[in-house]
Protein backbone atom coordinates (compact mmCIF):
# COMPACT_ATOMS: atom_id res chain seq x y z
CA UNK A 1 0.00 0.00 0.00
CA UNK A 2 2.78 2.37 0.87
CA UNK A 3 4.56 1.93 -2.42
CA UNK A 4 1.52 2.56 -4.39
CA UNK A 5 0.33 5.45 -2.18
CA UNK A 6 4.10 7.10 -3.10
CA UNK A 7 3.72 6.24 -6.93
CA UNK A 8 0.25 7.82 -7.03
CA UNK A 9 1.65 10.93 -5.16
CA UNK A 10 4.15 11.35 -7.71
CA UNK A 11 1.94 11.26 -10.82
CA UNK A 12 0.01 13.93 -8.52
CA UNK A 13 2.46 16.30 -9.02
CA UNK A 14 3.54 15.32 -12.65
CA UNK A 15 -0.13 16.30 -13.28
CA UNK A 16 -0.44 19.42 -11.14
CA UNK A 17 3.34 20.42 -12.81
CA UNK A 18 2.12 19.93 -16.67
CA UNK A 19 -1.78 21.91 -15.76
CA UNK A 20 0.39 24.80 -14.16
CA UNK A 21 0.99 27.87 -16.54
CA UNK A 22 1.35 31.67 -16.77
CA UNK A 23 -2.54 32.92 -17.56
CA UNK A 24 -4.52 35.97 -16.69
CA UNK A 25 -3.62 39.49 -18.30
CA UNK A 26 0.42 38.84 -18.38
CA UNK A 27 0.99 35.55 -20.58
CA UNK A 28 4.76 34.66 -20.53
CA UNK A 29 3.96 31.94 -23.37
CA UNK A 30 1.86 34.55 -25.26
CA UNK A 31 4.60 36.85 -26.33
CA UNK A 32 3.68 39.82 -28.27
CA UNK A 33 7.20 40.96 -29.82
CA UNK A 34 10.62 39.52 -30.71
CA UNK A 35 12.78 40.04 -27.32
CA UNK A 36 9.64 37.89 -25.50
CA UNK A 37 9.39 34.57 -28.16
CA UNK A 38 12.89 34.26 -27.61
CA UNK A 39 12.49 33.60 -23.79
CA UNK A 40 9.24 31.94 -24.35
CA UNK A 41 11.16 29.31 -26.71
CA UNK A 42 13.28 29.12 -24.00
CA UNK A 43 10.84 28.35 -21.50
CA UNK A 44 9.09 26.22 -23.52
CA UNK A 45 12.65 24.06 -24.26
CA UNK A 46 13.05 23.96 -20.67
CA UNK A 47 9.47 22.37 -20.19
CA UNK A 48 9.87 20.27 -22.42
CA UNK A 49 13.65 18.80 -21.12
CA UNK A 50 12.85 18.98 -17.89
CA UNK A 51 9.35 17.32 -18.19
CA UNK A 52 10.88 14.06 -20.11
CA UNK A 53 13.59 13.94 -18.11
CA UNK A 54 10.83 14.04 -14.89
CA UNK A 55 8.78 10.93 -16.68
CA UNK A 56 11.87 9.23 -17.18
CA UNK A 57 12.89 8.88 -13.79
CA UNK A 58 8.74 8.92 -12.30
CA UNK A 59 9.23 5.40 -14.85
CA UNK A 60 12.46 4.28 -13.04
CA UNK A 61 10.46 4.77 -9.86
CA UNK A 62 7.60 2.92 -10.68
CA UNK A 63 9.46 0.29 -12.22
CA UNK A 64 11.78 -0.14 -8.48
CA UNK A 65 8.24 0.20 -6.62
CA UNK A 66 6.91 -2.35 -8.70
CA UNK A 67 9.42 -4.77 -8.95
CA UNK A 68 10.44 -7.47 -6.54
CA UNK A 69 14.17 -8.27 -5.84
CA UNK A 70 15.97 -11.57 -7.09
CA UNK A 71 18.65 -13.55 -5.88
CA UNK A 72 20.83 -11.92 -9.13
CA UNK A 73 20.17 -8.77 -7.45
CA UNK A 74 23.64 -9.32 -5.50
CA UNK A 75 25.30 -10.68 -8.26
CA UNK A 76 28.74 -9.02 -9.62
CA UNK A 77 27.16 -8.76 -12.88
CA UNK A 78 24.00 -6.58 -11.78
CA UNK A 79 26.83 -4.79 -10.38
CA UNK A 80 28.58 -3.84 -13.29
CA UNK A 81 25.41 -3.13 -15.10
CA UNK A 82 24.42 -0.65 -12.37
CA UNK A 83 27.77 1.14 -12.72
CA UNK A 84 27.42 1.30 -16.66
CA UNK A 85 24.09 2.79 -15.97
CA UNK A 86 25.08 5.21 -13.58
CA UNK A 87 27.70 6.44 -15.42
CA UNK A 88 25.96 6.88 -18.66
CA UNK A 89 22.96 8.92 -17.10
CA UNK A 90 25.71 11.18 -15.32
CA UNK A 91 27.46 11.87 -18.87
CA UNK A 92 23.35 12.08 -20.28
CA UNK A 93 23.01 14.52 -17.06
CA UNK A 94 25.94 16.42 -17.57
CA UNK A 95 25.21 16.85 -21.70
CA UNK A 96 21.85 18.10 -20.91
CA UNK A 97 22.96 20.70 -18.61
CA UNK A 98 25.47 22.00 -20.51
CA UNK A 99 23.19 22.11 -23.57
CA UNK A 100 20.65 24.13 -21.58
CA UNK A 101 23.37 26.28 -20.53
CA UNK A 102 24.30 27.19 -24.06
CA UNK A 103 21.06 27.92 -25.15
CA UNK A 104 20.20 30.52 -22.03
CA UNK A 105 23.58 32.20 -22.88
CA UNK A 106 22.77 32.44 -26.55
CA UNK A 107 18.94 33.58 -26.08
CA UNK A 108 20.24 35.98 -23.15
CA UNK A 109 22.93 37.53 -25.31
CA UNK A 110 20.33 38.46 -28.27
CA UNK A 111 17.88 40.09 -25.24
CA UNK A 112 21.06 42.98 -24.41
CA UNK A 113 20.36 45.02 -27.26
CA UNK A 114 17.60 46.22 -29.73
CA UNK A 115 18.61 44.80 -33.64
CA UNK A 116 17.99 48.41 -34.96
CA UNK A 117 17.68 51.74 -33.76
CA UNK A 118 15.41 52.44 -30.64
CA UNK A 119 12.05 54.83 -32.08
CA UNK A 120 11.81 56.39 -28.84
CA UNK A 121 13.82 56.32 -25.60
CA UNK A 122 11.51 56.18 -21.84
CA UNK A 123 12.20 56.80 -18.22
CA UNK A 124 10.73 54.39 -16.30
CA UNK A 125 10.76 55.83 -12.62
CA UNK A 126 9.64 53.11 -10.32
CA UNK A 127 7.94 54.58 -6.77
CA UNK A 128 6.05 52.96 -3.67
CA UNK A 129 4.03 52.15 -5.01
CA UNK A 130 3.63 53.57 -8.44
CA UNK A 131 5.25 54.10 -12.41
CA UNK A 132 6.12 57.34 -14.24
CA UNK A 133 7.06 57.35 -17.47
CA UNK A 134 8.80 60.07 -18.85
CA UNK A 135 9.22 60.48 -22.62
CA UNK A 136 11.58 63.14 -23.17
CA UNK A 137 13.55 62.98 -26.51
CA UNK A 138 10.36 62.45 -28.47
CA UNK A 139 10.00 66.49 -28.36
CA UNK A 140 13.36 67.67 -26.46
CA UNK A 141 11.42 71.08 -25.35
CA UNK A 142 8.58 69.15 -24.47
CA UNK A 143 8.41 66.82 -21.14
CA UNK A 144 5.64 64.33 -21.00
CA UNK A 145 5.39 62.39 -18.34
CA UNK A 146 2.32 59.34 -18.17
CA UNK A 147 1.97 57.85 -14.55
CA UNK A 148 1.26 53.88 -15.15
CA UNK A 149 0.40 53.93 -18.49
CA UNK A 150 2.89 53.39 -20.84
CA UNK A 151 2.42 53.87 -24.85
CA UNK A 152 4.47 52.05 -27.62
CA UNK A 153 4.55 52.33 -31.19
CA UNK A 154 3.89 49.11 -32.72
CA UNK A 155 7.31 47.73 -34.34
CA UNK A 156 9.65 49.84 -33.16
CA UNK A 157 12.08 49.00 -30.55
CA UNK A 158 11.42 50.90 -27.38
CA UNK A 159 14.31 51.65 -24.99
CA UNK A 160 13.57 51.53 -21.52
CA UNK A 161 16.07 53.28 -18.98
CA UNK A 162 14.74 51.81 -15.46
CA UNK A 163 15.45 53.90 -12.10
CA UNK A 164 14.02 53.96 -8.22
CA UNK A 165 13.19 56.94 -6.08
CA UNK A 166 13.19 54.85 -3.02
CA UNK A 167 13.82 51.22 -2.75
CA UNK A 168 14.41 48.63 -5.18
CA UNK A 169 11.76 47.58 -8.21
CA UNK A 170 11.33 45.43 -11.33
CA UNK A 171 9.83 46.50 -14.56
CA UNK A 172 8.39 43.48 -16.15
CA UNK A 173 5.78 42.86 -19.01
CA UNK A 174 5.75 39.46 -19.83
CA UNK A 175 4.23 39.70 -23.37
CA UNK A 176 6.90 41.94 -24.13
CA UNK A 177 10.20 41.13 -22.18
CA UNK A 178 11.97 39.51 -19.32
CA UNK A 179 12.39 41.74 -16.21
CA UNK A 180 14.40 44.53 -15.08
CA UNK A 181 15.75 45.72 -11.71
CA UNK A 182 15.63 49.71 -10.91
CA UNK A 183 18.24 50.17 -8.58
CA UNK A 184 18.70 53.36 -6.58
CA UNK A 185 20.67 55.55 -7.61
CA UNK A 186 21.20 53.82 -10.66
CA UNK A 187 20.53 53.61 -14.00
CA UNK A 188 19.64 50.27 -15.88
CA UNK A 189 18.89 49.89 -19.72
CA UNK A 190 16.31 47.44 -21.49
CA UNK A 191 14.30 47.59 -24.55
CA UNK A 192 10.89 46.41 -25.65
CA UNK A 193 9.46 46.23 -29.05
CA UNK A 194 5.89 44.83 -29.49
CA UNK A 195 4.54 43.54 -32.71
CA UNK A 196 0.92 42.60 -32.51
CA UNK A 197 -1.51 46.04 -30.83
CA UNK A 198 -2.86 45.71 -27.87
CA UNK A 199 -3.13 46.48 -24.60
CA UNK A 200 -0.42 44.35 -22.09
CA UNK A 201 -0.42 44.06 -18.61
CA UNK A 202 3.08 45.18 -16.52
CA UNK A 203 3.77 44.70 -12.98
CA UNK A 204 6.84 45.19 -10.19
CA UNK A 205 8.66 41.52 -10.00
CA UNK A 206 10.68 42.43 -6.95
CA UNK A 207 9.00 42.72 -3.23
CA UNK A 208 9.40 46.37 -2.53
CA UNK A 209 6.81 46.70 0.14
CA UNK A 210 3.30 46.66 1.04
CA UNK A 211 1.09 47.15 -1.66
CA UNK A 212 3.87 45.60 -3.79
CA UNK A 213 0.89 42.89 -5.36
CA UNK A 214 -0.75 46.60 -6.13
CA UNK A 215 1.99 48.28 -8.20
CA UNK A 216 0.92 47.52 -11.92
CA UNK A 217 0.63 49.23 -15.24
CA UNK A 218 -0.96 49.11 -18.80
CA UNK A 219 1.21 49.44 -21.95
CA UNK A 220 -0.64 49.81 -24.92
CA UNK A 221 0.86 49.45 -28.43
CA UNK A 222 -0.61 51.15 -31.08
CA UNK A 223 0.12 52.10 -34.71
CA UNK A 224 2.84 55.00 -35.10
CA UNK A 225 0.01 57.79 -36.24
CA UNK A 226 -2.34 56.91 -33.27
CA UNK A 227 1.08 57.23 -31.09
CA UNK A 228 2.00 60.27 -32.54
CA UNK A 229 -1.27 61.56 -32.20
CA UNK A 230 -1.20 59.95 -28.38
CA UNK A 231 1.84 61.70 -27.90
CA UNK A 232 0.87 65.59 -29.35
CA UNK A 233 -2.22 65.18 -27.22
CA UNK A 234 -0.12 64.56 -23.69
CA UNK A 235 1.70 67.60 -24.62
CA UNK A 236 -1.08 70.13 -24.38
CA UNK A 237 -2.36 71.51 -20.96
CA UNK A 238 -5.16 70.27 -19.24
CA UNK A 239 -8.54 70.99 -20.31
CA UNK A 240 -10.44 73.71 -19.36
CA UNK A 241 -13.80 73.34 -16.94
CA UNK A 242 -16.73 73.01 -19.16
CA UNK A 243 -19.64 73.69 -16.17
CA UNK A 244 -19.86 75.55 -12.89
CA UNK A 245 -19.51 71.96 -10.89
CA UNK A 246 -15.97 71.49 -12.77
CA UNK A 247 -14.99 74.88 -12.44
CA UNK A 248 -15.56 74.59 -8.62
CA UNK A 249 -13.71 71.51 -8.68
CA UNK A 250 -10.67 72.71 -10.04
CA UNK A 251 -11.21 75.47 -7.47
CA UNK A 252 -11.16 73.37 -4.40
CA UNK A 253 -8.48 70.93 -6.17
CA UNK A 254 -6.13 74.46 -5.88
CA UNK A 255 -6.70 75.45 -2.80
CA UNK A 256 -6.32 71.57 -1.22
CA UNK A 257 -3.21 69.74 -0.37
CA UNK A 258 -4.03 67.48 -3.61
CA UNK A 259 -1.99 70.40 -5.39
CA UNK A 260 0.90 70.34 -3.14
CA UNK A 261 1.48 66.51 -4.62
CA UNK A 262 0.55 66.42 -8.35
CA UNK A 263 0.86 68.45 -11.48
CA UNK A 264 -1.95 69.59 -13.93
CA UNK A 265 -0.15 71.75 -16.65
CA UNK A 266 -2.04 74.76 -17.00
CA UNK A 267 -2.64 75.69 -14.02
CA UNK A 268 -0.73 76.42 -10.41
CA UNK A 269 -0.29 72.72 -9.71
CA UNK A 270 2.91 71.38 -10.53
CA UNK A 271 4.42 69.75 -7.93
CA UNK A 272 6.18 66.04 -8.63
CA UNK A 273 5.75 64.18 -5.83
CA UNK A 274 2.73 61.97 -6.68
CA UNK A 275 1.53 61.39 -10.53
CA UNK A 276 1.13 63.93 -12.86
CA UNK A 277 -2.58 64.42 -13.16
CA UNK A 278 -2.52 66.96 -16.89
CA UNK A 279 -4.76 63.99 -18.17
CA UNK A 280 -5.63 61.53 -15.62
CA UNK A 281 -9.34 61.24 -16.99
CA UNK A 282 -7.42 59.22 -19.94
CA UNK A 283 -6.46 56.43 -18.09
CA UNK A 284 -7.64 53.21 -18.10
CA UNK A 285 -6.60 52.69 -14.37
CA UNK A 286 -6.49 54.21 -10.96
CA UNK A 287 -3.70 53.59 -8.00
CA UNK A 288 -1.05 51.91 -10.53
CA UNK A 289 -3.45 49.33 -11.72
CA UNK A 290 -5.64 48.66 -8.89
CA UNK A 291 -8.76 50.14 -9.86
CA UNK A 292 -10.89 51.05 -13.40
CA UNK A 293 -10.74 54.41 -14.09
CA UNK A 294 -14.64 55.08 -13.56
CA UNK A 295 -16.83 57.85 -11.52
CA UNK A 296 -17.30 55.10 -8.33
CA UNK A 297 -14.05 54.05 -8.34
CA UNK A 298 -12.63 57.35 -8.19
CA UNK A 299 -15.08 58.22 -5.47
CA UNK A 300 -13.71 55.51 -3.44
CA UNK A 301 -10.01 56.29 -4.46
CA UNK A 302 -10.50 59.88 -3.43
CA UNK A 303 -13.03 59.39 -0.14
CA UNK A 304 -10.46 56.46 1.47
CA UNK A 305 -7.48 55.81 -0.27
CA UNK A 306 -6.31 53.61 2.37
CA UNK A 307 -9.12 51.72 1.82
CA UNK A 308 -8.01 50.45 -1.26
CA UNK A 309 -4.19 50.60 -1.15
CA UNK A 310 -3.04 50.16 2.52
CA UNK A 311 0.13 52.20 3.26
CA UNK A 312 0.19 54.53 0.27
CA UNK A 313 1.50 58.16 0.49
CA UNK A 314 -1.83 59.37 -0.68
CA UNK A 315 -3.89 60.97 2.43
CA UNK A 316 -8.16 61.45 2.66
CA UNK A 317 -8.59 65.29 1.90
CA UNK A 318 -10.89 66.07 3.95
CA UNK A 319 -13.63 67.85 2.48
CA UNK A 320 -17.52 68.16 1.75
CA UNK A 321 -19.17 64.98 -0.49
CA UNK A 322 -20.34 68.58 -2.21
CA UNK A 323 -16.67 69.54 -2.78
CA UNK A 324 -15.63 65.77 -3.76
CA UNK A 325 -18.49 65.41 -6.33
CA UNK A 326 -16.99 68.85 -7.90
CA UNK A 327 -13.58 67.91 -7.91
CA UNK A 328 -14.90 64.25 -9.49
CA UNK A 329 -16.07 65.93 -11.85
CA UNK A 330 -12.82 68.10 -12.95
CA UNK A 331 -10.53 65.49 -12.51
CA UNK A 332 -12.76 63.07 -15.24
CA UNK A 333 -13.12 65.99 -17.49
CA UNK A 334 -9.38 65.89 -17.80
CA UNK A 335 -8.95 63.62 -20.86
C-alpha cells in the first residue's frame, strides 16, 4: 500500500506540474514581440527537457516500486550493469545541462540590445508604489510624463532606462520582455518592441513593500500615427472646466493639499511628488493598476485611499461629499 500510495503521489504532481501555466492578463507563453518569443522558446525548451527527463525517472520509480528483488540482485554482474548505468545517465546529465546552458547564454545575449535603432527612448521611474514614465527625446522642449500607463509604437524597438526613487523595483511585461531591476541611484537599460496592438499588462517583480501585489501598469501598443497623435495630445495643458460643478472643482483641487502633490499643466499645480494628473481622466486605471478608471471608483479612491491601497503616500482630503463630487467631476473631465 505504501509503495503505491508514493507512486500515485508522484503522478500527482507530474499532473499538477504539466496543468500549471502563466494565464490571466500577463501571458509569458503569449509573447507579443521579438525580445519575449525568444524567452518563451526558452521556457518552452526547458518544459519540455525537464518534463521528459521528470517521466523518465517517475518510470524508473515505478518500475523499483513495482518490482520485486531476485537472488541476481547481488550478483557481480548486476553490479557492473548498475555502474554502466550510472555512469551513462551522469554523462546524459551532464550533456543536458550543458546544452541548456548554451542555449540561455545564446537567447540571453540576443535580449542585451535592440537589432535596430530604438524609435523612442523612456524613463521608467519606479515609486512605492507607483510608475512614471517620462518620454523626453520624443520632443526635447517638451516633457511628457504618463503615470502607469505606458504607450508604444507598434514595431519599433522601445528603450527603456529603469530607475528607483526609493527602494528597489522590477519592470516586467511578460508579453513583451523579461524583467528589469531599478536600482537606486542607478541607472539600468532594457528595450521592448511589441509587434501585434494591444493592450499588455506590466507589474513590479521584486518585493518592494506593502502594496507591492498593487503596483501595476498598462502598456498599450498602437500604430505609429495613433502614437504620434497619443503623444501631441499629452503635450497640451489640461482641459479647461466646461460647467460651474468642474470649475468649482478645479477650485477646491487648488486650494487643497491634492496640489501640493501632483501636477496639472495649466494651471498652479505642478508639484512632482505623486503622478502627474494633466490627463488623468485618460487612463484606463487608478492607484497603478488597482482600480478602473470610472466615476465610483474614483469616489472611493479619493473618499479612502487607504481603503483600497493600505500604506500609500496618498492621504483622505478632507472635504464636503459637495466639494468631492466637484472635484470628481474636474478630474474626469481631464482627458
Amino acid at each position: 500500500m505504501g509503495r503505491r500510495r508514493a507512486l500515485w503521489a508522484c503522478c500527482a504532481v507530474m499532473a499538477a506540474a504539466a496543468s500549471a501555466g502563466c494565464a490571466g492578463p500577463h501571458h509569458v507563453f503569449d509573447p507579443a514581440g521579438g525580445p519575449a518569443r525568444d524567452i518563451a522558446a526558452l521556457g518552452r525548451l526547458l518544459f519540455a527537457v525537464c518534463t521528459v527527463i521528470y517521466l523518465l525517472v517517475i518510470a524508473v520509480l515505478a518500475w523499483a516500486l513495482v518490482r520485486r528483488r531476485t537472488e541476481a540482485d547481488g550478483s557481480v554482474e548486476t553490479g557492473r550493469r548498475l555502474t554502466r548505468a550510472i555512469a551513462a545517465a551522469t554523462i546524459a546529465s551532464t550533456m543536458t545541462i550543458v546544452g541548456l546552458t548554451a542555449a540561455s547564454a545564446v537567447t540571453g545575449h540576443g535580449l542585451t540590445s535592440p537589432m535596430g535603432p530604438a524609435a523612442i527612448t523612456v524613463d521608467v521611474v519606479g515609486h512605492q508604489w507607483w510608475w512614471d514614465f517620462q518620454f523626453r527625446d520624443v520632443s526635447p522642449d517638451e516633457f511628457v510624463s504618463s503615470p502607469n500607463e505606458l504607450h508604444v509604437p507598434l514595431g519599433q524597438p522601445v528603450m527603456i532606462k529603469t530607475m528607483s526613487r526609493d527602494v528597489i523595483h522590477s519592470f516586467w511585461v511578460p508579453n513583451l520582455h523579461g524583467k528589469r531591476d531599478l536600482i537606486p541611484g542607478q541607472v539600468t537599460n532594457t528595450w521592448i518592441q511589441a509587434d501585434r496592438p494591444g493592450v499588455y499588462r506590466g507589474l513590479c517583480a521584486e518585493f518592494c513593500g506593502h502594496e507591492h501585489a498593487k503596483m501595476a501598469f498598462e502598456v498599450v501598443v498602437e500604430t505609429p500615427q495613433k502614437f504620434k497623435a497619443w503623444i501631441d495630445h499629452q503635450r497640451e495643458n489640461a482641459s479647461e472646466p466646461a460647467d460651474e460643478q468642474e470649475r468649482r472643482g478645479r477650485d477646491v483641487f487648488l486650494g487643497s493639499p491634492c496640489a501640493t502633490c501632483h501636477t496639472i499643466r495649466g494651471t498652479t499645480a505642478a508639484s512632482r511628488v505623486g503622478p502627474d494628473l494633466t490627463h488623468v481622466g485618460s487612463r484606463m486605471t487608478l492607484a497603478a493598476g488597482t482600480l478602473p478608471n470610472t466615476r465610483p471608483h474614483l469616489a472611493t479612491w479619493l473618499g479612502d485611499p487607504q481603503s483600497v491601497k493600505p500604506g500609500t503616500l496618498m492621504p483622505a482630503v478632507p472635504m464636503s461629499d459637495a466639494d468631492r463630487g466637484a472635484v470628481i467631476a474636474y478630474l474626469r473631465r481631464l482627458q
